[in-house]
PDB file of N, CA and C in Angstrom:
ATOM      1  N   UNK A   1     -22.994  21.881 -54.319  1.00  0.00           N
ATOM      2  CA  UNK A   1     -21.862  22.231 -53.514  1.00  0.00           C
ATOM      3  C   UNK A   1     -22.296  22.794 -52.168  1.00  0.00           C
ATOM      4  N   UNK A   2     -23.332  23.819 -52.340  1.00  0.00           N
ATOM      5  CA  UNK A   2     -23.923  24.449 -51.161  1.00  0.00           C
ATOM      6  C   UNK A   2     -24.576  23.401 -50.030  1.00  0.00           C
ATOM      7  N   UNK A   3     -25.258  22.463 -50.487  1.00  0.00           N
ATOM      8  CA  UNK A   3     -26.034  21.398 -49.996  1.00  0.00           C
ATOM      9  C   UNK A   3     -24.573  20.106 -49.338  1.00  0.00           C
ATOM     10  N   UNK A   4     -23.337  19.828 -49.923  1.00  0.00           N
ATOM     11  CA  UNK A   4     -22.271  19.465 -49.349  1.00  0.00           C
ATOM     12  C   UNK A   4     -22.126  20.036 -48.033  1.00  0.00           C
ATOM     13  N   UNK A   5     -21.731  21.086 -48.207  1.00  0.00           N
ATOM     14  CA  UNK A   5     -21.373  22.174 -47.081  1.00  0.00           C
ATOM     15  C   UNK A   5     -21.955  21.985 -45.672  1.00  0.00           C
ATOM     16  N   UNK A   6     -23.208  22.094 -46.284  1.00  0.00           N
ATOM     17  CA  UNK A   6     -24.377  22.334 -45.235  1.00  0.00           C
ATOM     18  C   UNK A   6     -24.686  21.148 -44.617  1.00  0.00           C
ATOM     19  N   UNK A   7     -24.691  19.922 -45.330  1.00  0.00           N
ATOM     20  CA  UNK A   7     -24.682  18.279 -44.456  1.00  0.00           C
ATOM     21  C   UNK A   7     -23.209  18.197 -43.913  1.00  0.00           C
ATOM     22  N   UNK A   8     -21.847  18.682 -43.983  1.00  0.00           N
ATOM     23  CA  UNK A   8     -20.533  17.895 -43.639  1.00  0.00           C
ATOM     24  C   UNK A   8     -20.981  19.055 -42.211  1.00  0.00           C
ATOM     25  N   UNK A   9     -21.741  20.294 -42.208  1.00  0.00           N
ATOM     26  CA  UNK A   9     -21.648  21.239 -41.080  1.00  0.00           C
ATOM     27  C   UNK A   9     -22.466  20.336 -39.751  1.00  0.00           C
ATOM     28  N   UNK A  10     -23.904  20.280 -40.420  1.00  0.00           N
ATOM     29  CA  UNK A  10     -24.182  19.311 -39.799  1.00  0.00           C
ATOM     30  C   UNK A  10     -24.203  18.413 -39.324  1.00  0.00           C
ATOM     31  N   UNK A  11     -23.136  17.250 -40.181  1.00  0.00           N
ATOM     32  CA  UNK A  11     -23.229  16.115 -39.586  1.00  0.00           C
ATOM     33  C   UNK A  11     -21.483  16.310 -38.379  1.00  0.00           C
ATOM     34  N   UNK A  12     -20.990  17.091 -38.718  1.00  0.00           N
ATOM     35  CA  UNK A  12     -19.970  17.756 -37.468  1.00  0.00           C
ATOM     36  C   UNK A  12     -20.450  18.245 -36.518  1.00  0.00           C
ATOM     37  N   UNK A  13     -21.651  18.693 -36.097  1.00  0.00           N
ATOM     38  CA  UNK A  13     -22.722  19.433 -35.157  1.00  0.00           C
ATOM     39  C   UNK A  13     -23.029  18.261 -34.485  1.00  0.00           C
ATOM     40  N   UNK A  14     -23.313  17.120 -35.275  1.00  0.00           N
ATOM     41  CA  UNK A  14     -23.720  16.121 -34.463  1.00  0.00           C
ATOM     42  C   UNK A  14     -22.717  15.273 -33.970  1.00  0.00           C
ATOM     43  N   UNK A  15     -21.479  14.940 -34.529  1.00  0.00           N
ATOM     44  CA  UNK A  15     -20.741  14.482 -33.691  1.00  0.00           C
ATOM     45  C   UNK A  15     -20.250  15.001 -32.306  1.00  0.00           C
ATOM     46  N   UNK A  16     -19.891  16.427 -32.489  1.00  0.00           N
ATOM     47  CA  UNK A  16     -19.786  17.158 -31.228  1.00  0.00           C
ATOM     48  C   UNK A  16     -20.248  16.913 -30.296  1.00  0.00           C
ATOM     49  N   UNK A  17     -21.901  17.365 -30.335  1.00  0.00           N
ATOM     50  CA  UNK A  17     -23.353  16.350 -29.425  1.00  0.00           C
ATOM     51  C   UNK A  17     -23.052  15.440 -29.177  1.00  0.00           C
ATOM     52  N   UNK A  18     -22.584  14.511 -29.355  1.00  0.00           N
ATOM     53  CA  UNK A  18     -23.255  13.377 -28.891  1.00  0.00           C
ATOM     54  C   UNK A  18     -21.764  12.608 -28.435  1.00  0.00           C
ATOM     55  N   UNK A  19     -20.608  13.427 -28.731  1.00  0.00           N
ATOM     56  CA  UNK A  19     -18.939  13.332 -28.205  1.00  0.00           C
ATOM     57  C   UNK A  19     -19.747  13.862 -26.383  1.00  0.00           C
ATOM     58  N   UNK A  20     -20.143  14.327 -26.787  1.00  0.00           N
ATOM     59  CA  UNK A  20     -20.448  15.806 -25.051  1.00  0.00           C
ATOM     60  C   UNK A  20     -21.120  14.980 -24.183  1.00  0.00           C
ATOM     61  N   UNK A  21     -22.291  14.367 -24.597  1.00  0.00           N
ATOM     62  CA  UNK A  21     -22.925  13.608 -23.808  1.00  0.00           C
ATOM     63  C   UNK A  21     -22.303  11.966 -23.337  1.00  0.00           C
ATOM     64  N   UNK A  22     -21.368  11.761 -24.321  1.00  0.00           N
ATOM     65  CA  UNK A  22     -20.673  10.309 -23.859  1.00  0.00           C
ATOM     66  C   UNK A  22     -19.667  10.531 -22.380  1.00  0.00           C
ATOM     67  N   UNK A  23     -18.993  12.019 -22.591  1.00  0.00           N
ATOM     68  CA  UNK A  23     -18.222  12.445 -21.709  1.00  0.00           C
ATOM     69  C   UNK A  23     -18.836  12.566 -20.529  1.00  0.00           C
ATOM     70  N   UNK A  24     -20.045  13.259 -20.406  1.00  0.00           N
ATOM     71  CA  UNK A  24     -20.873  13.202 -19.363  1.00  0.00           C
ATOM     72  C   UNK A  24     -21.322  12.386 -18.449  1.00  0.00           C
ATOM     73  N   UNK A  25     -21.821  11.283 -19.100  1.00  0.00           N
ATOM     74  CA  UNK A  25     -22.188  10.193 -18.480  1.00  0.00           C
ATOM     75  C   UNK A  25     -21.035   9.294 -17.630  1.00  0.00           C
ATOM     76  N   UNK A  26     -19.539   9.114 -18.709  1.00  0.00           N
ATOM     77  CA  UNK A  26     -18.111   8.997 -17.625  1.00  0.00           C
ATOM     78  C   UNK A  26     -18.050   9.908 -16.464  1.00  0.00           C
ATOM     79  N   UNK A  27     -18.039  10.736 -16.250  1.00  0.00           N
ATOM     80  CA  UNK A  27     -17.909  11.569 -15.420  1.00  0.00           C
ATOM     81  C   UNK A  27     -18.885  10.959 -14.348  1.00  0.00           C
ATOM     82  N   UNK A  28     -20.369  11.031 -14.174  1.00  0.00           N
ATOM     83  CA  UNK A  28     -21.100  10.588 -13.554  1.00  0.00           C
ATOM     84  C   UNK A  28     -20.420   9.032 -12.784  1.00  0.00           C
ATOM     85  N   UNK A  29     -20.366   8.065 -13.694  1.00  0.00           N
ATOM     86  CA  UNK A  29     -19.856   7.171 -13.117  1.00  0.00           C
ATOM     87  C   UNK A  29     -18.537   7.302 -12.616  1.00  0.00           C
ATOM     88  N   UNK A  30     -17.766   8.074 -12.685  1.00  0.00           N
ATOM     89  CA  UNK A  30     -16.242   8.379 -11.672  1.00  0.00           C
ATOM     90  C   UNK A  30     -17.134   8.733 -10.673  1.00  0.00           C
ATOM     91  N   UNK A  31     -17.849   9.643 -10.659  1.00  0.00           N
ATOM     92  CA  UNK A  31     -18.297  10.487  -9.067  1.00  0.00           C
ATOM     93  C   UNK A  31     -18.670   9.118  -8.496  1.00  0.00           C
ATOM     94  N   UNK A  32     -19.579   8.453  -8.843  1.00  0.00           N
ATOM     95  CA  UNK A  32     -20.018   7.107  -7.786  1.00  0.00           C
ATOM     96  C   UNK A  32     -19.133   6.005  -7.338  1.00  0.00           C
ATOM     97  N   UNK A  33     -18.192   5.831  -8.076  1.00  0.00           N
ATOM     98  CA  UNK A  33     -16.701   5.243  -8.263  1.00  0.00           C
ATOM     99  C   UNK A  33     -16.422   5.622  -6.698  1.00  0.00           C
ATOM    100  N   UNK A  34     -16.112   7.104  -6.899  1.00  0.00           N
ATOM    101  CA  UNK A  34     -15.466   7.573  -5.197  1.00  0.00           C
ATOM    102  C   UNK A  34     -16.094   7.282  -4.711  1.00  0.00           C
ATOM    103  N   UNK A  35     -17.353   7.598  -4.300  1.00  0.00           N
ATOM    104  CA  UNK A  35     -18.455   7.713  -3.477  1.00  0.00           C
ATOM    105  C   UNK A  35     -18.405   5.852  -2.830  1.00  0.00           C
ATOM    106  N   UNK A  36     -18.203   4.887  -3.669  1.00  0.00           N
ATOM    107  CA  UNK A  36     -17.851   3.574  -3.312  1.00  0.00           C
ATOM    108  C   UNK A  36     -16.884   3.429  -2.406  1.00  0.00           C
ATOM    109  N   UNK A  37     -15.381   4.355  -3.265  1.00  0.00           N
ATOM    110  CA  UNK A  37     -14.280   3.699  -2.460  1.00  0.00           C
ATOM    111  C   UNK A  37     -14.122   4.450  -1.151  1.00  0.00           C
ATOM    112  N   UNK A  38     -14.787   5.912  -0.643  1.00  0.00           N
ATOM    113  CA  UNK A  38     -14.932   5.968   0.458  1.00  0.00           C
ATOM    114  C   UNK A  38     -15.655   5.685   1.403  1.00  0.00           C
ATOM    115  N   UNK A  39     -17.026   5.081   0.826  1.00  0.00           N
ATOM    116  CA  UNK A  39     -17.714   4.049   1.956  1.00  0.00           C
ATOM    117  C   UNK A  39     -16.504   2.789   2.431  1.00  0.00           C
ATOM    118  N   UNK A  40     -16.186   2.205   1.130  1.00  0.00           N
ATOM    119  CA  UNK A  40     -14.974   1.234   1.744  1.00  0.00           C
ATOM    120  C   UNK A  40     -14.382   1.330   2.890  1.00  0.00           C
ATOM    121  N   UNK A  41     -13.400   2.952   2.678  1.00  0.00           N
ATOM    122  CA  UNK A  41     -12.477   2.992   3.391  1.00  0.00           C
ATOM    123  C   UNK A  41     -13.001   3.137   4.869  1.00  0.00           C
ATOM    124  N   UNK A  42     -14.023   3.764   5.054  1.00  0.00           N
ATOM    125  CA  UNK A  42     -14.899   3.743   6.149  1.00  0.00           C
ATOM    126  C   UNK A  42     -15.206   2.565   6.576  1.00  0.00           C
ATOM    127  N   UNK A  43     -15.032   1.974   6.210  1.00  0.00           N
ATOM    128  CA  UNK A  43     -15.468   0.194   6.781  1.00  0.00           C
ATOM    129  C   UNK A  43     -14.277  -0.273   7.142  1.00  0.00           C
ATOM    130  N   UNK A  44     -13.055  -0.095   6.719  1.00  0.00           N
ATOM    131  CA  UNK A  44     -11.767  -0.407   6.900  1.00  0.00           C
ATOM    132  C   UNK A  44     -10.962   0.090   7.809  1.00  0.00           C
ATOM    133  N   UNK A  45     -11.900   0.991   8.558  1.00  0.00           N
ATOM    134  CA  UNK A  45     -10.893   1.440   9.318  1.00  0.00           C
ATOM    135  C   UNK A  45     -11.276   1.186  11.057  1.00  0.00           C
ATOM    136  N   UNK A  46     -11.669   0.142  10.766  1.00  0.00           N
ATOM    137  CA  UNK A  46     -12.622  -0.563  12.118  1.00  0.00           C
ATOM    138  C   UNK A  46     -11.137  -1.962  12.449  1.00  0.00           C
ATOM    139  N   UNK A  47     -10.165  -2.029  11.274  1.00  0.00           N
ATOM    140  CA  UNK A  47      -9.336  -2.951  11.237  1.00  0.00           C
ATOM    141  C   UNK A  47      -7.712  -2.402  11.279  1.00  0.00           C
ATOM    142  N   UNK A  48      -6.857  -3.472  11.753  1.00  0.00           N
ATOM    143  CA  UNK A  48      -5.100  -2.879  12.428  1.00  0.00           C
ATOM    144  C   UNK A  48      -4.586  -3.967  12.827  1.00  0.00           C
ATOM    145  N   UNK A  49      -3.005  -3.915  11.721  1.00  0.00           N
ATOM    146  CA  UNK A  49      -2.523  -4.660  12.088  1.00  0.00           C
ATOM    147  C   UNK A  49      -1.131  -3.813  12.644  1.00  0.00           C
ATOM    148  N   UNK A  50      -0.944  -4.433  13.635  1.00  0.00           N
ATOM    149  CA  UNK A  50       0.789  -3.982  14.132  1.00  0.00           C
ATOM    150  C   UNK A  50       1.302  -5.409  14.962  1.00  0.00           C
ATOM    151  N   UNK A  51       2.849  -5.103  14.250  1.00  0.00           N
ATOM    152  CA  UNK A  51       4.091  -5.902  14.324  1.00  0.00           C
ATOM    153  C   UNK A  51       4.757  -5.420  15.573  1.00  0.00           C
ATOM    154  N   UNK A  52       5.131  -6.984  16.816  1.00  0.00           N
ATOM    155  CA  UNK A  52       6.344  -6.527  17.491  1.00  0.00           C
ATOM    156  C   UNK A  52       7.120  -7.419  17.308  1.00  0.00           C
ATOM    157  N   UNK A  53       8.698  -7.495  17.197  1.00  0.00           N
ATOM    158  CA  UNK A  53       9.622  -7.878  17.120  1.00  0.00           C
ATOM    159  C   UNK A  53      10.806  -7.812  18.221  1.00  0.00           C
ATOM    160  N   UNK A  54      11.136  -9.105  18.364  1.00  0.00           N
ATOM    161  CA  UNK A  54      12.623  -9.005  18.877  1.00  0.00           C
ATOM    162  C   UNK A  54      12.615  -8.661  20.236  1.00  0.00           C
ATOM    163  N   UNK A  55      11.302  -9.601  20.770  1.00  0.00           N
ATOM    164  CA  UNK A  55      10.850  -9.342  22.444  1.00  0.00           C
ATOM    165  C   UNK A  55       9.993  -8.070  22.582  1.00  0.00           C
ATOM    166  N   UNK A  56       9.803  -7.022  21.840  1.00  0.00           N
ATOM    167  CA  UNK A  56       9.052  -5.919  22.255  1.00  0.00           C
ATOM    168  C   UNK A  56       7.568  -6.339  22.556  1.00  0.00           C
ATOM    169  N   UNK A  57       6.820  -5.772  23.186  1.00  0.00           N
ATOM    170  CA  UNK A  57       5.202  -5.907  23.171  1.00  0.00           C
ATOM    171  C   UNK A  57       4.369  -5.037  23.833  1.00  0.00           C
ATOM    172  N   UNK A  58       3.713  -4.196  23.146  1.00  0.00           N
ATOM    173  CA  UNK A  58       2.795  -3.266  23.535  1.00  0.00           C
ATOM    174  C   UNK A  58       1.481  -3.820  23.117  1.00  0.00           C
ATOM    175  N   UNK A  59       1.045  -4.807  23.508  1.00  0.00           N
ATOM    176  CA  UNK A  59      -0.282  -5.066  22.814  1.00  0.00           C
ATOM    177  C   UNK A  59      -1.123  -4.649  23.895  1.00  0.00           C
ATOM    178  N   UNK A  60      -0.882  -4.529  25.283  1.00  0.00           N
ATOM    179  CA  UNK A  60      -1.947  -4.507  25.929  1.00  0.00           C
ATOM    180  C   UNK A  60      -2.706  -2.933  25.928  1.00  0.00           C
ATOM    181  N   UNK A  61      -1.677  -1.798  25.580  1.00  0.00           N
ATOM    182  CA  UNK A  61      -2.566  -0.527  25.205  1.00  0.00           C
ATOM    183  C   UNK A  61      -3.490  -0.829  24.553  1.00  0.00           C
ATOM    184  N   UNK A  62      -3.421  -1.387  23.259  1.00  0.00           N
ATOM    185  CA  UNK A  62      -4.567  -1.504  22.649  1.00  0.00           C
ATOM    186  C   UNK A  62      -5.722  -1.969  22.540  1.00  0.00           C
ATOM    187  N   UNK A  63      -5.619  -3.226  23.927  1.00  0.00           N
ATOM    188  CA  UNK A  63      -6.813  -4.029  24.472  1.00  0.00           C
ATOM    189  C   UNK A  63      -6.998  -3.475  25.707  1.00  0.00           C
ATOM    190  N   UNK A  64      -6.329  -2.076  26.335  1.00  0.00           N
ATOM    191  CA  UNK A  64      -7.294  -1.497  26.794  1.00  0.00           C
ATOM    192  C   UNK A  64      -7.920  -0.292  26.462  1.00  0.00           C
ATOM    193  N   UNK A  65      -7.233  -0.087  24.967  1.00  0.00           N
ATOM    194  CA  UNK A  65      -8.555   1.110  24.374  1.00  0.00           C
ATOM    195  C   UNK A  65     -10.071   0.060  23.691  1.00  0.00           C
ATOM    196  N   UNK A  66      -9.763  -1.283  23.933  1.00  0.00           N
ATOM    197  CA  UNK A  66     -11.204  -1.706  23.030  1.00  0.00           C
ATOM    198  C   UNK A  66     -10.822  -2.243  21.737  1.00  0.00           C
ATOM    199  N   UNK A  67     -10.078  -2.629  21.589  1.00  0.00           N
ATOM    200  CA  UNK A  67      -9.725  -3.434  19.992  1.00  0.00           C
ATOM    201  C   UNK A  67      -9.417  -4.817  20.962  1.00  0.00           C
ATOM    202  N   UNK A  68      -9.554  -6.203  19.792  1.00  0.00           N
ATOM    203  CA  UNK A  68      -9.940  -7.304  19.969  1.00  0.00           C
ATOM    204  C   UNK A  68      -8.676  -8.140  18.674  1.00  0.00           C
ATOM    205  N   UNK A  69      -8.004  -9.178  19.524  1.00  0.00           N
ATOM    206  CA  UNK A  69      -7.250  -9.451  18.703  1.00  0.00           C
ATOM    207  C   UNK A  69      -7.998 -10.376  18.307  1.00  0.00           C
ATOM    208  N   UNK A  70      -8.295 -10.293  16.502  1.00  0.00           N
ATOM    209  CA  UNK A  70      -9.038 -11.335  15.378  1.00  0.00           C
ATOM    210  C   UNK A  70      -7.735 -12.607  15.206  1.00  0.00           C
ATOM    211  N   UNK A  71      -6.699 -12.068  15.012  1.00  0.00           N
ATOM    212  CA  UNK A  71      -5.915 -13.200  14.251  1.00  0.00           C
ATOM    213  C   UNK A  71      -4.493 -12.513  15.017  1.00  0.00           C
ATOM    214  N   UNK A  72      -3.804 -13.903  15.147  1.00  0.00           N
ATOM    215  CA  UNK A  72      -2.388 -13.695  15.522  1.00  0.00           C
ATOM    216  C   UNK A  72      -1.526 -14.569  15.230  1.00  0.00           C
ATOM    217  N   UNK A  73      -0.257 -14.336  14.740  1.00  0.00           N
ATOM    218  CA  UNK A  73       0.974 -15.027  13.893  1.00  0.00           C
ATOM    219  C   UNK A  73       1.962 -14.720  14.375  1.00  0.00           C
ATOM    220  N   UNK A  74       2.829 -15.724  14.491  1.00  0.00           N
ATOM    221  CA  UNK A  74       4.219 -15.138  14.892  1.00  0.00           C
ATOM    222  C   UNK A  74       5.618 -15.750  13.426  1.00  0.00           C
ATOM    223  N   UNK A  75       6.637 -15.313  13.033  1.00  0.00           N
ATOM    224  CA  UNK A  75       6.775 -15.081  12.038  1.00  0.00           C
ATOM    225  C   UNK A  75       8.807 -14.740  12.887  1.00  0.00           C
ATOM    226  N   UNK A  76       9.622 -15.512  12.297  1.00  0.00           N
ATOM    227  CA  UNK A  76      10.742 -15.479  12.171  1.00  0.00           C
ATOM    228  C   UNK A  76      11.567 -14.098  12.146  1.00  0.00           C
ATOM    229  N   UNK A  77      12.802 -13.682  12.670  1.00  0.00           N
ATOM    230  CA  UNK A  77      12.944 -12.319  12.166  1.00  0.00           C
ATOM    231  C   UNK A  77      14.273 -12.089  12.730  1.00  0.00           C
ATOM    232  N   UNK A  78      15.382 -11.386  11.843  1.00  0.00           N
ATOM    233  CA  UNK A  78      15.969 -11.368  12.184  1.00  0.00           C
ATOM    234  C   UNK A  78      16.763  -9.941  12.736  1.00  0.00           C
ATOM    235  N   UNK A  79      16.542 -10.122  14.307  1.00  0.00           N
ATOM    236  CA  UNK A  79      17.014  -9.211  15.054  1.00  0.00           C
ATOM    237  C   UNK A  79      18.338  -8.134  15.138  1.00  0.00           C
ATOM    238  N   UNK A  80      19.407  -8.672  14.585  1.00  0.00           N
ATOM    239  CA  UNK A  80      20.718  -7.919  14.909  1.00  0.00           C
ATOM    240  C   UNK A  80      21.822  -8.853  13.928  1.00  0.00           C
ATOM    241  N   UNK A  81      22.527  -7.937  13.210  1.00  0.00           N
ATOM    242  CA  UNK A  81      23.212  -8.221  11.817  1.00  0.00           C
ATOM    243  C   UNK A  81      25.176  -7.994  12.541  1.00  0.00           C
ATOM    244  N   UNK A  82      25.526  -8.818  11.968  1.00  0.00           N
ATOM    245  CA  UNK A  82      27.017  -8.456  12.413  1.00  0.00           C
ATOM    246  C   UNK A  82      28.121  -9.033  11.246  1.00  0.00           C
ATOM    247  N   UNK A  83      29.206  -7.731  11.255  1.00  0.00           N
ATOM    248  CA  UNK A  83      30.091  -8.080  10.059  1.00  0.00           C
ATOM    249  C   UNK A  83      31.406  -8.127  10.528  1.00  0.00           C
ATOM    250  N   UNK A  84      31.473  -9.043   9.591  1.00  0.00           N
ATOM    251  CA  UNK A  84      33.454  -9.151   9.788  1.00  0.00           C
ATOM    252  C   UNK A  84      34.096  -9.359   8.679  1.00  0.00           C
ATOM    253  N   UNK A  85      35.109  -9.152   8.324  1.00  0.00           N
ATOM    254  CA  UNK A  85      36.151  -9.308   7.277  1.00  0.00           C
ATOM    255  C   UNK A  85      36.101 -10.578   6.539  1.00  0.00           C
ATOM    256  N   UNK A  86      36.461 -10.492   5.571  1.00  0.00           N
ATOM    257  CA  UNK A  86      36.364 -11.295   4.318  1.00  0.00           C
ATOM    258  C   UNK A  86      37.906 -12.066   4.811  1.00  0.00           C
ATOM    259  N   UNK A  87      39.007 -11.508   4.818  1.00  0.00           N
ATOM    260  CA  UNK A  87      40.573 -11.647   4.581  1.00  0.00           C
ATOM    261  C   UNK A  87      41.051 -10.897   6.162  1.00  0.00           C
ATOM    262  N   UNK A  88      42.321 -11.617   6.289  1.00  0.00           N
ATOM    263  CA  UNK A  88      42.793 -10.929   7.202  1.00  0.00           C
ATOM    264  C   UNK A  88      43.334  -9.914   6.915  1.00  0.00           C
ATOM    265  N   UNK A  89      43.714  -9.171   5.847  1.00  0.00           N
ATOM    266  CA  UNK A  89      44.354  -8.282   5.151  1.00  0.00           C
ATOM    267  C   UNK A  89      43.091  -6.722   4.758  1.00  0.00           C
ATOM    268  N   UNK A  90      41.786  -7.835   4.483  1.00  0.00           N
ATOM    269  CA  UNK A  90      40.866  -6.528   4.780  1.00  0.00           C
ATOM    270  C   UNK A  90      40.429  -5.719   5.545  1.00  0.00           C
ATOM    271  N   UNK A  91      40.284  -4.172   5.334  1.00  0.00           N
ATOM    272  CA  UNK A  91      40.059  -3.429   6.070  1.00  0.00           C
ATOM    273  C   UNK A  91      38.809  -3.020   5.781  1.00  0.00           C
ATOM    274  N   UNK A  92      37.910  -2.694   6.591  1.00  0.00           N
ATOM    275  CA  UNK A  92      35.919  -2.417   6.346  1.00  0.00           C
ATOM    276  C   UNK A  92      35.938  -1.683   5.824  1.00  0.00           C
ATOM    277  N   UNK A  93      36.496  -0.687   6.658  1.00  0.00           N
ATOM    278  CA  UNK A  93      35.916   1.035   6.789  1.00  0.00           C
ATOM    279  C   UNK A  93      36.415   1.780   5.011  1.00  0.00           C
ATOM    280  N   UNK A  94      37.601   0.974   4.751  1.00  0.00           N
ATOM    281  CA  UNK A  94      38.013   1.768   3.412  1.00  0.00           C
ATOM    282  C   UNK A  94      37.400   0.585   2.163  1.00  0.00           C
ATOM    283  N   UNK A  95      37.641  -0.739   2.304  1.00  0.00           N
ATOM    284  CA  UNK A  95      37.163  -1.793   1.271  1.00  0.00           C
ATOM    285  C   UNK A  95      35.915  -1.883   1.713  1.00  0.00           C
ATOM    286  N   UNK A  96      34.706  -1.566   1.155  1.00  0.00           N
ATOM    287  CA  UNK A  96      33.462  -2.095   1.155  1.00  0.00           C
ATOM    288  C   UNK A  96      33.065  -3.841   0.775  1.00  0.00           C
ATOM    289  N   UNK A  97      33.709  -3.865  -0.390  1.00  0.00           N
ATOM    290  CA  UNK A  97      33.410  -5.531  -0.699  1.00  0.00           C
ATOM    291  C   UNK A  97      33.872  -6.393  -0.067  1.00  0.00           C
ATOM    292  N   UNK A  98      34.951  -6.230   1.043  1.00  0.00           N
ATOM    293  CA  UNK A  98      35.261  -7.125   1.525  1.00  0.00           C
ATOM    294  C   UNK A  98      34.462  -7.600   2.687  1.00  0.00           C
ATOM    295  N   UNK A  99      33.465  -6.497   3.320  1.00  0.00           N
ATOM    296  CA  UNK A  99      32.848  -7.409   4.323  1.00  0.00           C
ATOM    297  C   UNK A  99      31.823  -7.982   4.153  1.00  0.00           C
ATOM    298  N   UNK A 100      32.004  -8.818   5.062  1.00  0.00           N
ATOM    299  CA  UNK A 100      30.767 -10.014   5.211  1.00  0.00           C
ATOM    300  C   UNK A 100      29.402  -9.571   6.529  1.00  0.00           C
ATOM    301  N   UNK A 101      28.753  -9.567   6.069  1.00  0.00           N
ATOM    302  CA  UNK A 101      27.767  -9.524   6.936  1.00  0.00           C
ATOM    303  C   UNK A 101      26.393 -10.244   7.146  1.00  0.00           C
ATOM    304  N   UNK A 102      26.500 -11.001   8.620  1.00  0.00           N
ATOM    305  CA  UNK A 102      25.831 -11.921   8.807  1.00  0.00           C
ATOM    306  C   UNK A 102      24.615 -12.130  10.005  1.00  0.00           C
ATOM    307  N   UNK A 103      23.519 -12.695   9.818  1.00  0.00           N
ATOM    308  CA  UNK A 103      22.415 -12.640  11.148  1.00  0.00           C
ATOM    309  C   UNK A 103      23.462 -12.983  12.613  1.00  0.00           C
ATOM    310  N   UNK A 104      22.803 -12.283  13.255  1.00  0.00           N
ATOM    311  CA  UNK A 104      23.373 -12.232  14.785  1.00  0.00           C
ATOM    312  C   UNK A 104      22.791 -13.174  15.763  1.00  0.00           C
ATOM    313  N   UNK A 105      21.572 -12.535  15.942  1.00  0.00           N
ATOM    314  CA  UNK A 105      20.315 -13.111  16.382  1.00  0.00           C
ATOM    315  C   UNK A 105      19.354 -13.282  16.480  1.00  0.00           C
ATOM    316  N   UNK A 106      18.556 -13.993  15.487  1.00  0.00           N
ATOM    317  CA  UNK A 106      17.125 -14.647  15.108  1.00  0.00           C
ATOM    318  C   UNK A 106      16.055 -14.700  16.312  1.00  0.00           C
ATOM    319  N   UNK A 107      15.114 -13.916  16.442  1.00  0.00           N
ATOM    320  CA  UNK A 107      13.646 -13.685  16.977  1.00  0.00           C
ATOM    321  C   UNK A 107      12.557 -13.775  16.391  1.00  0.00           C
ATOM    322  N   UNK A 108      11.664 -13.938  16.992  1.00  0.00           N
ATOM    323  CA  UNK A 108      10.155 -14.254  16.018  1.00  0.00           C
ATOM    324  C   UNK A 108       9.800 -12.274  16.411  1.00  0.00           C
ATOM    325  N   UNK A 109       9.058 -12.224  15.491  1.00  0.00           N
ATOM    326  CA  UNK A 109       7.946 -10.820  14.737  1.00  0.00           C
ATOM    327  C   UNK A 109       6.563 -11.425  15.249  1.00  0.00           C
ATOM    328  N   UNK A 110       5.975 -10.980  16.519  1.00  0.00           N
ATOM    329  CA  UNK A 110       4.408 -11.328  16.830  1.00  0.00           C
ATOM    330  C   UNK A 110       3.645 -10.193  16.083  1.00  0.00           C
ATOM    331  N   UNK A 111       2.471 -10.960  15.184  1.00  0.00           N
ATOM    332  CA  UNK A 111       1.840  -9.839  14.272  1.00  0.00           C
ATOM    333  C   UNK A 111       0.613 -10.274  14.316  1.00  0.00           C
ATOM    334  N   UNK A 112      -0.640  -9.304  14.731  1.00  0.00           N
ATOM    335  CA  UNK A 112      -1.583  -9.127  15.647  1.00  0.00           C
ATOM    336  C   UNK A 112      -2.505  -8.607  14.353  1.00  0.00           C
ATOM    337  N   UNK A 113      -3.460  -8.850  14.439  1.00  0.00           N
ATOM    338  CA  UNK A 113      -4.838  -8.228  13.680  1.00  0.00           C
ATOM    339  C   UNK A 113      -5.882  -8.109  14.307  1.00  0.00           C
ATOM    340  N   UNK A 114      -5.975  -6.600  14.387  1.00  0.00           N
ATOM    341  CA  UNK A 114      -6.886  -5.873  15.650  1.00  0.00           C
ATOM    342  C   UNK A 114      -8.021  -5.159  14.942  1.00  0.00           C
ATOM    343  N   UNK A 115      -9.392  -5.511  15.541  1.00  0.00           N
ATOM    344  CA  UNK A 115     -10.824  -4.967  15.393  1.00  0.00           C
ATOM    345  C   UNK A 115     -11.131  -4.394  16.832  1.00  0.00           C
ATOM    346  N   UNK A 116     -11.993  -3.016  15.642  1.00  0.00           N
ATOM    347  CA  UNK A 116     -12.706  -2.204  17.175  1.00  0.00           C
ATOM    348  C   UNK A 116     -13.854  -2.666  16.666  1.00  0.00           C
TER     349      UNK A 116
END
């Protein structure tokens, strides 16, 4: 009985151990994990994209701080929304379902991908 005791103590001693050291070693590999994804982000931030729409364009600030447009797209968009009544009998402001609301006027979205 004594000799029971004394192996179930032990062999619980050793699970503990060797639970401790599995945990350990996870841990280690999270720390390098980060250590990856902020080299990444450091590399990523050499890159920028910004959207103008609907005639706007500020691109040239940014080609004269030194960024370089890589890639450029222009892309459909719709500028200005306008509603009107369903019924002649509907009123907007108090019936919600009755209005209709529809594109106004369609512009392209110029969208720029900028490297320093």
């Amino acid at each position: 009985m004594k000799n029971s005791i004394k192996l179930t103590q032990l062999f619980l001693l050793l699970v503990f151990l060797t639970s401790c050291k599995s945990t350990a070693n996870k841990e280690e590999l999270i720390k390098d994990s980060e250590d990856q994804k902020s080299k990444q982000i450091k590399a990523t931030k050499r890159k920028m994209e910004v959207r103008y729409s609907c005639g706007e364009d500020g691109i040239s600030e940014f080609l004269n701080n030194g960024w370089i447009i890589s890639e450029e797209y222009i892309e459909e968009k719709i500028c200005t929304w306008k509603s009107f009544p369903a019924t002649k009998d509907c009123d907007m402001e108090k019936e919600k379902g009755c209005k209709i609301t529809t594109p106004d006027k369609i512009g392209k979205e110029k969208i720029y991908l900028l490297e320093k």
